[in-house]
C-alpha atoms as a PDB file:
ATOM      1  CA  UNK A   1    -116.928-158.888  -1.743  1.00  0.00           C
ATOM      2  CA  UNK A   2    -120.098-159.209  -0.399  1.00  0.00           C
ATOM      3  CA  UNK A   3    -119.286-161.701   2.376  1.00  0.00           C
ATOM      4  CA  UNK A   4    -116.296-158.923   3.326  1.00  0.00           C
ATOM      5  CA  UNK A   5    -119.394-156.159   3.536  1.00  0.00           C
ATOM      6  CA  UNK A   6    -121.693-158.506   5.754  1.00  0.00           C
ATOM      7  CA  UNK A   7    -118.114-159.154   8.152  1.00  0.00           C
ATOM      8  CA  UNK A   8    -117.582-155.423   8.632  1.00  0.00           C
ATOM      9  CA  UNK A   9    -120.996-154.572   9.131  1.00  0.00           C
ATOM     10  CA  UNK A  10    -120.592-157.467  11.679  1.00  0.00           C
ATOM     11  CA  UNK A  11    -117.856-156.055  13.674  1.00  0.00           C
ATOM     12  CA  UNK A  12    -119.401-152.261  13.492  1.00  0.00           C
ATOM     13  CA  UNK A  13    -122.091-154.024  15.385  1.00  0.00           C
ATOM     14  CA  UNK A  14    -121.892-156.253  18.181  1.00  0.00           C
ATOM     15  CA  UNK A  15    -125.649-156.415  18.618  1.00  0.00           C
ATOM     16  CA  UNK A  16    -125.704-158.758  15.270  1.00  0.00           C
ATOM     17  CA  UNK A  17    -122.379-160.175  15.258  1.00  0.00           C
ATOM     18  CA  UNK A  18    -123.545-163.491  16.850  1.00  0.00           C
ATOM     19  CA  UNK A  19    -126.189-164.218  14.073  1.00  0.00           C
ATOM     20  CA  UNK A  20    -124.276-162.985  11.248  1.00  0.00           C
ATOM     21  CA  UNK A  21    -121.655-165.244  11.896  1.00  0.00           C
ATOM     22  CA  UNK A  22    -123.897-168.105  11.894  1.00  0.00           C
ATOM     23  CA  UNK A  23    -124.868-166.958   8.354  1.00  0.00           C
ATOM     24  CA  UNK A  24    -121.534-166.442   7.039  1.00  0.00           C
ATOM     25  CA  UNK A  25    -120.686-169.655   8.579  1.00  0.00           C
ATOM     26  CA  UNK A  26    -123.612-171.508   6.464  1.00  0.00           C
ATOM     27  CA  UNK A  27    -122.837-169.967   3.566  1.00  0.00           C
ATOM     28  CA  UNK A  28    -119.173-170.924   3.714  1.00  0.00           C
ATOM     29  CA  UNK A  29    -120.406-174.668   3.886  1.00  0.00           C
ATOM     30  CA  UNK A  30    -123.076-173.951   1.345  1.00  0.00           C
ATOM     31  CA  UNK A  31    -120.484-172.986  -0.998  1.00  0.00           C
ATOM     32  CA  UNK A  32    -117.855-175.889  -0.071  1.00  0.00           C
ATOM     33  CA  UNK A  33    -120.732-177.787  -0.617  1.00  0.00           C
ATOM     34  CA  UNK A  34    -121.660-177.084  -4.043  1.00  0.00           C
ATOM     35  CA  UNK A  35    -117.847-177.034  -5.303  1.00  0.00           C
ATOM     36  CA  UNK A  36    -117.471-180.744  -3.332  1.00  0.00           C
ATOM     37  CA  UNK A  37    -120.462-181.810  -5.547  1.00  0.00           C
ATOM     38  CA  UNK A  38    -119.859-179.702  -8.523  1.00  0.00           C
ATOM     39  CA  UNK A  39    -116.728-181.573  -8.530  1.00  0.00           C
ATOM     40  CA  UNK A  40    -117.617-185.329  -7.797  1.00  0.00           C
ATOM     41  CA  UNK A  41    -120.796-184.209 -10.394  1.00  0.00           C
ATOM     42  CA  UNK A  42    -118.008-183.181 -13.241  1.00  0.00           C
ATOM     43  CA  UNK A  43    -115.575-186.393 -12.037  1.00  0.00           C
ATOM     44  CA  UNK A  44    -118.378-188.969 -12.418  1.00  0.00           C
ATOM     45  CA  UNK A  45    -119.070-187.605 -16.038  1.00  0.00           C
ATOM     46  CA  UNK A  46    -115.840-187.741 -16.874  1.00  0.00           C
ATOM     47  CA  UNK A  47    -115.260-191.057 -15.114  1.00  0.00           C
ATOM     48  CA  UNK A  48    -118.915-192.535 -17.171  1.00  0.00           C
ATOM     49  CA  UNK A  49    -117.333-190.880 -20.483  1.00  0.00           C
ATOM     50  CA  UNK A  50    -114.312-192.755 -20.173  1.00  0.00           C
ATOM     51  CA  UNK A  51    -115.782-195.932 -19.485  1.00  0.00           C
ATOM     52  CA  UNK A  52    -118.609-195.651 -22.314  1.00  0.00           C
ATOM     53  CA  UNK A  53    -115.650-195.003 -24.314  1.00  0.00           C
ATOM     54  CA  UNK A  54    -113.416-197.628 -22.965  1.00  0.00           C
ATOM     55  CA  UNK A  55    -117.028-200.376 -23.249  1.00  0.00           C
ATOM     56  CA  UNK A  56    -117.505-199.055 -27.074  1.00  0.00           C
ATOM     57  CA  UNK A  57    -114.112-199.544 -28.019  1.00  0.00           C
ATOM     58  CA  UNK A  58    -114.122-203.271 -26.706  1.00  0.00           C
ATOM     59  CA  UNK A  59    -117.125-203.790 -28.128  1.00  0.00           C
ATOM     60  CA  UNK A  60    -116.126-202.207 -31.631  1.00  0.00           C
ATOM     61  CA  UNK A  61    -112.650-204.631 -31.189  1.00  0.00           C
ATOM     62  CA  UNK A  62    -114.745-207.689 -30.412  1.00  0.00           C
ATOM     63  CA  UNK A  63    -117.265-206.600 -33.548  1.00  0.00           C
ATOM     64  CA  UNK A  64    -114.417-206.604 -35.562  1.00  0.00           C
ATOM     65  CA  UNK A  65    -112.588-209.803 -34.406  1.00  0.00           C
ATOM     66  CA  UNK A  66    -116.326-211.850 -34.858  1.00  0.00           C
ATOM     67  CA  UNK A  67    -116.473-210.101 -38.154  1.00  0.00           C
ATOM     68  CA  UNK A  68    -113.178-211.239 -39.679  1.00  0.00           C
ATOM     69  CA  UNK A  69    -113.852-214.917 -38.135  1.00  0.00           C
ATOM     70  CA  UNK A  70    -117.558-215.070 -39.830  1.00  0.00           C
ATOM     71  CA  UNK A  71    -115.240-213.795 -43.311  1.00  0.00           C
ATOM     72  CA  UNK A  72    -112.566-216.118 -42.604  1.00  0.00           C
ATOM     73  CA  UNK A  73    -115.397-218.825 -42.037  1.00  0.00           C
ATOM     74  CA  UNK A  74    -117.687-218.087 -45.469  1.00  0.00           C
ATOM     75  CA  UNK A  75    -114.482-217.986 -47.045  1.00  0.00           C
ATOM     76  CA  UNK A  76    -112.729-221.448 -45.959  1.00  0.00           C
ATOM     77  CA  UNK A  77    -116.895-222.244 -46.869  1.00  0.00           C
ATOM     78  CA  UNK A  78    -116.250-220.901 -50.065  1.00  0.00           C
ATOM     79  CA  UNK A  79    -112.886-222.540 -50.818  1.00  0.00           C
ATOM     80  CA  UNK A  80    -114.119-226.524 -49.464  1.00  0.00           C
ATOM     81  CA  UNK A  81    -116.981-226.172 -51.790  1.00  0.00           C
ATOM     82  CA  UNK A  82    -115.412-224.514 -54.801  1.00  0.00           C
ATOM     83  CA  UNK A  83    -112.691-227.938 -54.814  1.00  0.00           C
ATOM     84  CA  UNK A  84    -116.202-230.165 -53.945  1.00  0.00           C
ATOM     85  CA  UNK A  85    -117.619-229.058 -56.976  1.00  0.00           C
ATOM     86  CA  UNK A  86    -114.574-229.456 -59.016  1.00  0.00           C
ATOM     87  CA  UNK A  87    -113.949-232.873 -57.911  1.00  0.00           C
ATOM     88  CA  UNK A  88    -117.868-233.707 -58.531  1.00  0.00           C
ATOM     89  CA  UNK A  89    -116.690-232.111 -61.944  1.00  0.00           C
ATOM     90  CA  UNK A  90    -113.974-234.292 -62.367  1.00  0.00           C
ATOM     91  CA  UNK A  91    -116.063-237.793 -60.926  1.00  0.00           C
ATOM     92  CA  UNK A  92    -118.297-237.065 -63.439  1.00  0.00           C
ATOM     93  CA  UNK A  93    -115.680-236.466 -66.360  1.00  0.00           C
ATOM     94  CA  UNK A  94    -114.432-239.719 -65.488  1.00  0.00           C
ATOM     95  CA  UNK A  95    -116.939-241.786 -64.251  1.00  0.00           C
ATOM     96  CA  UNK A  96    -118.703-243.379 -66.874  1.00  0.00           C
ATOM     97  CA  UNK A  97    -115.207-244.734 -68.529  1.00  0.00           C
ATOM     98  CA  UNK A  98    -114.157-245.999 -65.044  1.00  0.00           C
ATOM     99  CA  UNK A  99    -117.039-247.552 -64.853  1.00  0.00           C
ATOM    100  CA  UNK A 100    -116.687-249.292 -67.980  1.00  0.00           C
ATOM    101  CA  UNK A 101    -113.385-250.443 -67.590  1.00  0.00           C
ATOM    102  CA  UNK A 102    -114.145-251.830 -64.086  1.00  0.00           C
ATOM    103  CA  UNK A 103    -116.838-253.490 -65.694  1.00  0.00           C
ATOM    104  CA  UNK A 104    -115.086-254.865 -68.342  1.00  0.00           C
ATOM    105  CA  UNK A 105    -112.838-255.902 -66.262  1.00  0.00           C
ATOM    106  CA  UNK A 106    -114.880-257.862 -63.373  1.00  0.00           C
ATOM    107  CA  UNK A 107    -116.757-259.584 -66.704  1.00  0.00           C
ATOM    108  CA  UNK A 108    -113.135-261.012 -67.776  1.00  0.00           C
ATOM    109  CA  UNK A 109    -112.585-262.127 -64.250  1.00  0.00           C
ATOM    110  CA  UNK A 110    -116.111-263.850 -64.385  1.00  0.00           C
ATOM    111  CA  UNK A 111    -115.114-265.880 -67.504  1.00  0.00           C
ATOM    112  CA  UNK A 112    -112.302-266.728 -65.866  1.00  0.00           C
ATOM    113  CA  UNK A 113    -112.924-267.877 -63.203  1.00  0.00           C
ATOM    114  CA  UNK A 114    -116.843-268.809 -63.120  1.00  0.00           C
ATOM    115  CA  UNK A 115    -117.074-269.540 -66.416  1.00  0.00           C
ATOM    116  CA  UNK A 116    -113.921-271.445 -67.338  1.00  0.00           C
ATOM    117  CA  UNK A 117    -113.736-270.213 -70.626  1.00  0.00           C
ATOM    118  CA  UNK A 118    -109.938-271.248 -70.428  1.00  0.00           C
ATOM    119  CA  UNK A 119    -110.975-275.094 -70.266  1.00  0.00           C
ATOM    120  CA  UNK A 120    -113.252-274.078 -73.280  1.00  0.00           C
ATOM    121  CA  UNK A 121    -109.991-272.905 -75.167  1.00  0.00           C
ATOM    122  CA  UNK A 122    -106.956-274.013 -73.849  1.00  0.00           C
ATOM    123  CA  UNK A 123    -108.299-277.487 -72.556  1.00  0.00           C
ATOM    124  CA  UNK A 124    -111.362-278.759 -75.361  1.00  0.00           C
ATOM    125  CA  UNK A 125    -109.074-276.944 -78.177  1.00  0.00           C
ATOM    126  CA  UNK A 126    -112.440-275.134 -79.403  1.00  0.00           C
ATOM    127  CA  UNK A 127    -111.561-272.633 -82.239  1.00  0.00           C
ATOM    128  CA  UNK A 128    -108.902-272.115 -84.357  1.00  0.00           C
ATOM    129  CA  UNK A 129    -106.501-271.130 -81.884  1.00  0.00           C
ATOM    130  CA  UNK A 130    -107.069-267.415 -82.476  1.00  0.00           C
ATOM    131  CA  UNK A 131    -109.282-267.090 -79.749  1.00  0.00           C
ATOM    132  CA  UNK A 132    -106.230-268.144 -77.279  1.00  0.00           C
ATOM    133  CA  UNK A 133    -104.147-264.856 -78.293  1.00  0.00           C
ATOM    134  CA  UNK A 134    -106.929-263.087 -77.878  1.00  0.00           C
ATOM    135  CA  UNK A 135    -107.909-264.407 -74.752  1.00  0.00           C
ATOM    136  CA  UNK A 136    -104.555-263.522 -73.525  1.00  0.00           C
ATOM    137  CA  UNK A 137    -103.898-260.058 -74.883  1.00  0.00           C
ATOM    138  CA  UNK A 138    -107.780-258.721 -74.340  1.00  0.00           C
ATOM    139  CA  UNK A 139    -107.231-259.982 -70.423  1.00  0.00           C
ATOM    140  CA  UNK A 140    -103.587-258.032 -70.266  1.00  0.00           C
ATOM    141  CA  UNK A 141    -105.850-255.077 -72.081  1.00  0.00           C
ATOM    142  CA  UNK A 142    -108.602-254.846 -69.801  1.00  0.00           C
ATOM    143  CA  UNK A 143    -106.537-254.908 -66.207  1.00  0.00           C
ATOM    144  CA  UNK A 144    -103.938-252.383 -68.447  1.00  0.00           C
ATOM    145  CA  UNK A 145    -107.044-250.093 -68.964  1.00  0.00           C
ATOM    146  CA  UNK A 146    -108.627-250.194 -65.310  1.00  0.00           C
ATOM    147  CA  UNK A 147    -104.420-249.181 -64.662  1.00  0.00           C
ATOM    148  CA  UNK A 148    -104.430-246.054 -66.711  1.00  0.00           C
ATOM    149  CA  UNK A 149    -107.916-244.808 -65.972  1.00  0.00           C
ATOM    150  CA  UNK A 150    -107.640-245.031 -61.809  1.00  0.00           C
ATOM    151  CA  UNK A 151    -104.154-242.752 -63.262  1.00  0.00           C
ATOM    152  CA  UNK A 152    -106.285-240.680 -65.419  1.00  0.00           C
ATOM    153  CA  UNK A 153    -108.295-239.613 -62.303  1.00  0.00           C
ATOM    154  CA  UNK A 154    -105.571-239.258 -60.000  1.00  0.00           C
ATOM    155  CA  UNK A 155    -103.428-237.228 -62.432  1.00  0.00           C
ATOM    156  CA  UNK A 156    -106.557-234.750 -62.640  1.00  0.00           C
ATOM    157  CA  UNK A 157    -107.270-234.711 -58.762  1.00  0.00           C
ATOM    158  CA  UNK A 158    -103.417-234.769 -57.680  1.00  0.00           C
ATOM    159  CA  UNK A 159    -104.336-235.828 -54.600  1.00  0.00           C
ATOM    160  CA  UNK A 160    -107.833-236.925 -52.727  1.00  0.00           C
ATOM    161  CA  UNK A 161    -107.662-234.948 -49.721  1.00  0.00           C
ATOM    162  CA  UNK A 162    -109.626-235.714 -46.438  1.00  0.00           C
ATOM    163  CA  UNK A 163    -112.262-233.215 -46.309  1.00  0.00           C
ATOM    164  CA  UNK A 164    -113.343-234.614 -50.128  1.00  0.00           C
ATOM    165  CA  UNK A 165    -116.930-235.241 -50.685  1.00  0.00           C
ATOM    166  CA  UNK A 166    -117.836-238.700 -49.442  1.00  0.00           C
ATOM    167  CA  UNK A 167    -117.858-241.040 -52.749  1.00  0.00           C
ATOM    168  CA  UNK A 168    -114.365-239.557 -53.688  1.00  0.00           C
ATOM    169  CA  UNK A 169    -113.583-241.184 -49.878  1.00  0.00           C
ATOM    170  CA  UNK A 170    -115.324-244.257 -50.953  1.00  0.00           C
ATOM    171  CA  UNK A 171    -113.308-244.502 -54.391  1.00  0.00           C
ATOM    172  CA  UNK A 172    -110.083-243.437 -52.243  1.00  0.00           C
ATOM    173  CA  UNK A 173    -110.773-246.670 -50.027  1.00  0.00           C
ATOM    174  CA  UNK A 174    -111.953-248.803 -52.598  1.00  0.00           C
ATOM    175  CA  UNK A 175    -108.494-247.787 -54.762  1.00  0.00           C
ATOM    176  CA  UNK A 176    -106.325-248.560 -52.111  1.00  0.00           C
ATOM    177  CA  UNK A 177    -107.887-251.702 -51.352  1.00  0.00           C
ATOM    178  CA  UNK A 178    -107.178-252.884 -54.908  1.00  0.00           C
ATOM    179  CA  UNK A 179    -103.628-251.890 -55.375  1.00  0.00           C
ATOM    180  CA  UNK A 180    -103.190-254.150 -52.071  1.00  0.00           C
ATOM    181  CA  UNK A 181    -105.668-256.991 -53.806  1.00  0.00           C
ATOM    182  CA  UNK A 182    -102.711-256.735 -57.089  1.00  0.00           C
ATOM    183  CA  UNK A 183     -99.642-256.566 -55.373  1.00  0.00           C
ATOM    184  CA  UNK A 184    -100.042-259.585 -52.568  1.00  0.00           C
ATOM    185  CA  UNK A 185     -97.632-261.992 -52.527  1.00  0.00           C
ATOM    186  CA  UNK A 186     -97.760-266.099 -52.485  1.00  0.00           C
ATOM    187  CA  UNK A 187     -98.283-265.492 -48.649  1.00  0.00           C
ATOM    188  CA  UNK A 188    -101.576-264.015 -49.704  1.00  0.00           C
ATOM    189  CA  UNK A 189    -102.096-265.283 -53.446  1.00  0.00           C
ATOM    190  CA  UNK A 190    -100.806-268.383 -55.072  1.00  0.00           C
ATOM    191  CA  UNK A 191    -101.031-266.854 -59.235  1.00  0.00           C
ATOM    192  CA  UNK A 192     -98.751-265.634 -61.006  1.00  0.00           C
ATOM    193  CA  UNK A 193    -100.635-262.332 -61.536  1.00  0.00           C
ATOM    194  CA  UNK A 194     -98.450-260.324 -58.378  1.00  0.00           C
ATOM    195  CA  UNK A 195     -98.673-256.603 -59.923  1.00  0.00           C
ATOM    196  CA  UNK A 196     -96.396-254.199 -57.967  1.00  0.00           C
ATOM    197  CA  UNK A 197     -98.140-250.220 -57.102  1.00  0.00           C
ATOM    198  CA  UNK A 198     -95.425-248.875 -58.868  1.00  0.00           C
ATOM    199  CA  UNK A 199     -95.896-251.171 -61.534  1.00  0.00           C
ATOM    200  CA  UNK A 200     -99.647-250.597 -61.944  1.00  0.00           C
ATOM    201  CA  UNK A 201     -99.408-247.029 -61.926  1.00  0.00           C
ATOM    202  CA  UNK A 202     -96.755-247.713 -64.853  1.00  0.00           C
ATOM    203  CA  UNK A 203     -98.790-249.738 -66.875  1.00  0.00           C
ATOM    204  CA  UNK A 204    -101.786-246.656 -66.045  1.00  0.00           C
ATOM    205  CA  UNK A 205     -98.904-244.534 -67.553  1.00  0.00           C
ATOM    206  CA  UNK A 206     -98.116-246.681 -70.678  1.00  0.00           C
ATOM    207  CA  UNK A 207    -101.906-246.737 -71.860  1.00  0.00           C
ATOM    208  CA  UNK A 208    -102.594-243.026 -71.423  1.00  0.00           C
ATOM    209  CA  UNK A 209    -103.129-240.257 -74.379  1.00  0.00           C
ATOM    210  CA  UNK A 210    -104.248-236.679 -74.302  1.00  0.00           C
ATOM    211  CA  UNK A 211    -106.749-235.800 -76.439  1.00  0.00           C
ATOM    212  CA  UNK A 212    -108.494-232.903 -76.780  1.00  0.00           C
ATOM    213  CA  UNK A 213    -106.905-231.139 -74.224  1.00  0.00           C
ATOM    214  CA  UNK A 214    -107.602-234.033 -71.705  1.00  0.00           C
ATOM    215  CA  UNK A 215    -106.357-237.702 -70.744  1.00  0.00           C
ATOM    216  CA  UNK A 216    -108.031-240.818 -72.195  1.00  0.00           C
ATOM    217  CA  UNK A 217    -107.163-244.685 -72.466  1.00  0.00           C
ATOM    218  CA  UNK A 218    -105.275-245.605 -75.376  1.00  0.00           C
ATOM    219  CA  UNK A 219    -108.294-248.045 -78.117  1.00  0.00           C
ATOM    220  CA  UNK A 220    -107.384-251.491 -78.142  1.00  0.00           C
ATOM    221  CA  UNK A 221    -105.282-251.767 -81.736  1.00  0.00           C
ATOM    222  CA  UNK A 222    -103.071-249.326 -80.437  1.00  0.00           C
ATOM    223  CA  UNK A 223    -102.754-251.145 -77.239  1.00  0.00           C
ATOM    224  CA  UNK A 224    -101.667-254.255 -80.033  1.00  0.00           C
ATOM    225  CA  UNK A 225     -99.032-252.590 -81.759  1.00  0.00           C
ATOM    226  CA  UNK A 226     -97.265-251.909 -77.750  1.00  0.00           C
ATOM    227  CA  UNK A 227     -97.796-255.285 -77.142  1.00  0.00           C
ATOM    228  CA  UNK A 228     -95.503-255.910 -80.334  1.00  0.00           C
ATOM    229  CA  UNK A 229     -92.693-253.515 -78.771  1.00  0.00           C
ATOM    230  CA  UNK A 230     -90.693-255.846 -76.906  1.00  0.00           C
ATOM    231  CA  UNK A 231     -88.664-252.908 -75.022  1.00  0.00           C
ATOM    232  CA  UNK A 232     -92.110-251.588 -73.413  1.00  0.00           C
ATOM    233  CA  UNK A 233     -90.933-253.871 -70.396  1.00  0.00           C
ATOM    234  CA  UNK A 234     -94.211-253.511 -67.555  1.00  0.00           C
ATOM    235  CA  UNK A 235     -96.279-254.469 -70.723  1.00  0.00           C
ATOM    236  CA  UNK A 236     -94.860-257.212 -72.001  1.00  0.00           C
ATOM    237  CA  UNK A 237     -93.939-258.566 -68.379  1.00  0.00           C
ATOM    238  CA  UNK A 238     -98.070-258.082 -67.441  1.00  0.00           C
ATOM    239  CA  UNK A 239     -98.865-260.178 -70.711  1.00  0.00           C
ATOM    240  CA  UNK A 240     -95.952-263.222 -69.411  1.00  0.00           C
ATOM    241  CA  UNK A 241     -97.996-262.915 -65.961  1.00  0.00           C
ATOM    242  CA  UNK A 242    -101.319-263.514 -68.120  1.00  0.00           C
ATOM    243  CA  UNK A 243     -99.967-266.114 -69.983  1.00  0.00           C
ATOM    244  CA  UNK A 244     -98.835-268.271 -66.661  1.00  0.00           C
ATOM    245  CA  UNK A 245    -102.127-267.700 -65.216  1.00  0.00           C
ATOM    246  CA  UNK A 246    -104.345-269.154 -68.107  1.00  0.00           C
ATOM    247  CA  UNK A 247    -101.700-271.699 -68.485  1.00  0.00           C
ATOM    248  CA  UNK A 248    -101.696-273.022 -64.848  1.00  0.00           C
ATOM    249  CA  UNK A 249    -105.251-272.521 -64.252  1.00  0.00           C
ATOM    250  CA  UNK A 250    -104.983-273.903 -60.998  1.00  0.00           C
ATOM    251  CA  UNK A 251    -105.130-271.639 -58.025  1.00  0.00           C
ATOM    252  CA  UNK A 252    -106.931-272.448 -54.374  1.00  0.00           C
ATOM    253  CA  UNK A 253    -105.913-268.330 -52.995  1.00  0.00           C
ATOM    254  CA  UNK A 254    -107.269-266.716 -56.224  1.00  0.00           C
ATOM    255  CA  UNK A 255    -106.507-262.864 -56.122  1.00  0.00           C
ATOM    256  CA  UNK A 256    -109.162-262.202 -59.133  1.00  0.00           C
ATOM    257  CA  UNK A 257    -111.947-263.127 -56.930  1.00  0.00           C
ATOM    258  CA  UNK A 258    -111.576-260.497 -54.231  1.00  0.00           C
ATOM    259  CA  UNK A 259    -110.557-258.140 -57.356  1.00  0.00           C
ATOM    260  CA  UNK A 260    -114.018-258.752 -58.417  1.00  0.00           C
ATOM    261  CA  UNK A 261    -115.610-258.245 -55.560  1.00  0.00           C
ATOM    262  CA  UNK A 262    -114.251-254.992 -54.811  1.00  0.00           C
ATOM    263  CA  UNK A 263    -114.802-254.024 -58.764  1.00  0.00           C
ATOM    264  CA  UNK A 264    -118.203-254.785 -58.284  1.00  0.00           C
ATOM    265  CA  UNK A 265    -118.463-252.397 -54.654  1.00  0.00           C
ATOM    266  CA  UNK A 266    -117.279-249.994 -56.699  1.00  0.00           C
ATOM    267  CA  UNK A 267    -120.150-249.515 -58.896  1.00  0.00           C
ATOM    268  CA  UNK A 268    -121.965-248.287 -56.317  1.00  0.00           C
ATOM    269  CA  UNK A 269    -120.150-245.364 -55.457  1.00  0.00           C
ATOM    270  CA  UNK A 270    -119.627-244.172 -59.319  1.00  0.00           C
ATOM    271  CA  UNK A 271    -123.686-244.690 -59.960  1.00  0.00           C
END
């Protein structure tokens, strides 16, 4: 309204036309002007909101992603040290009666071997005889026993999986090394005393009881009164395997002396 006032005031007078014109003019740009940047002014906002926006919601997403790895993490964390602790659990159920039967059994192998306690008995005749059945049923019980408690401890951890603490590594490597040591062949071994893995993990089988809840190795007398069932085959067949070796007592490729030696490697990881 008012710049309609200031044009017909213009044209009632031609004395101020010219410079009114001019001013009408200026204030027509003045005004563009302002709109022009009133509107750039209201499109950067709007253009700054959205990208505040658009930069909080990425970094809210990439909050949320890091958050679910670092709980996916402490979890997994969690989980590999829960089953390391049960398995330390379990190694230290087990160890000490591992470690007696492995000791048990590298002393037999010792007195077999170093000691020649079969000359003493089955050579010299010293004794009454006795101490040849029990030479021969004590040696079938203490490789029997190492059998069922390397089954005891595999029957309670299933499975020793990679990512195990590092002495249940060691007694993986050390185990499979001595089922290989027991079943070589006479390209390997010249005795009699070739034990098959299915075989020892039979015999492990044979000598096991539960008691209290938990597996143990079967006590020597009751070990005697199998040893007098002639249908518990893997027994009875260990015992004929016993009996050749003593017998023979002549062997250049000895498997019990590597058996030893590994027995004896394996004392350290158990200690």
């Amino acid at each position: 309204m008012e710049i309609l006032n200031i044009l017909a005031t213009a044209i009632a007078s031609s004395v101020l036309g010219v410079p009114i014109l001019v001013y009408l003019s200026k204030v027509l740009v003045d005004n563009r002007f302002k709109k022009n940047f009133e509107d750039h002014k209201a499109k950067l906002q709007l253009d700054n909101s959205e990208a505040i926006e658009g930069y909080k919601a990425t970094l809210l997403k990439n909050n949320n992603e890091e958050l679910e790895r670092i709980k996916a993490r402490l979890a997994q964390e969690s989980k590999d040290s829960d089953w390391s602790f049960e398995l330390e659990m379990i190694m230290q159920n087990y160890k000490a009666p591992l470690l007696h039967a492995a000791y048990e059994l590298q002393s037999r192998i010792y007195n077999l071997v170093s000691n020649r306690v079969i000359d003493l008995y089955f050579v010299k005749g010293i004794g009454d005889g006795s101490e040849k059945n029990y030479l021969i049923n004590n040696t079938v019980f203490v490789i029997a026993q190492y059998f069922a408690w390397i089954e005891i401890i595999k029957r309670e951890i299933q499975f020793i999986e990679m990512d195990a603490p590092s002495k249940t590594k060691e007694f993986s490597k050390i185990n499979d090394k001595m089922i290989g040591l027991w079943h070589g062949d006479r390209g390997q071994f010249d005795d009699p005393l070739m034990i098959w893995s299915g075989e020892q993990r039979g015999i492990g089988e044979l000598m096991m009881e539960q008691s209290r809840g938990k597996y143990v190795c079967i006590g020597y007398a009751k070990f005697l009164k199998i040893l007098e069932n002639e249908d518990e085959l893997l027994i009875n067949q260990l015992k004929s395997k016993v009996e050749r070796y003593i017998n023979e007592n002549t062997y250049e490729r000895n498997r019990l002396i590597p058996v030893q030696n590994t027995l004896i490697d394996s004392f350290g990881v158990f200690r």
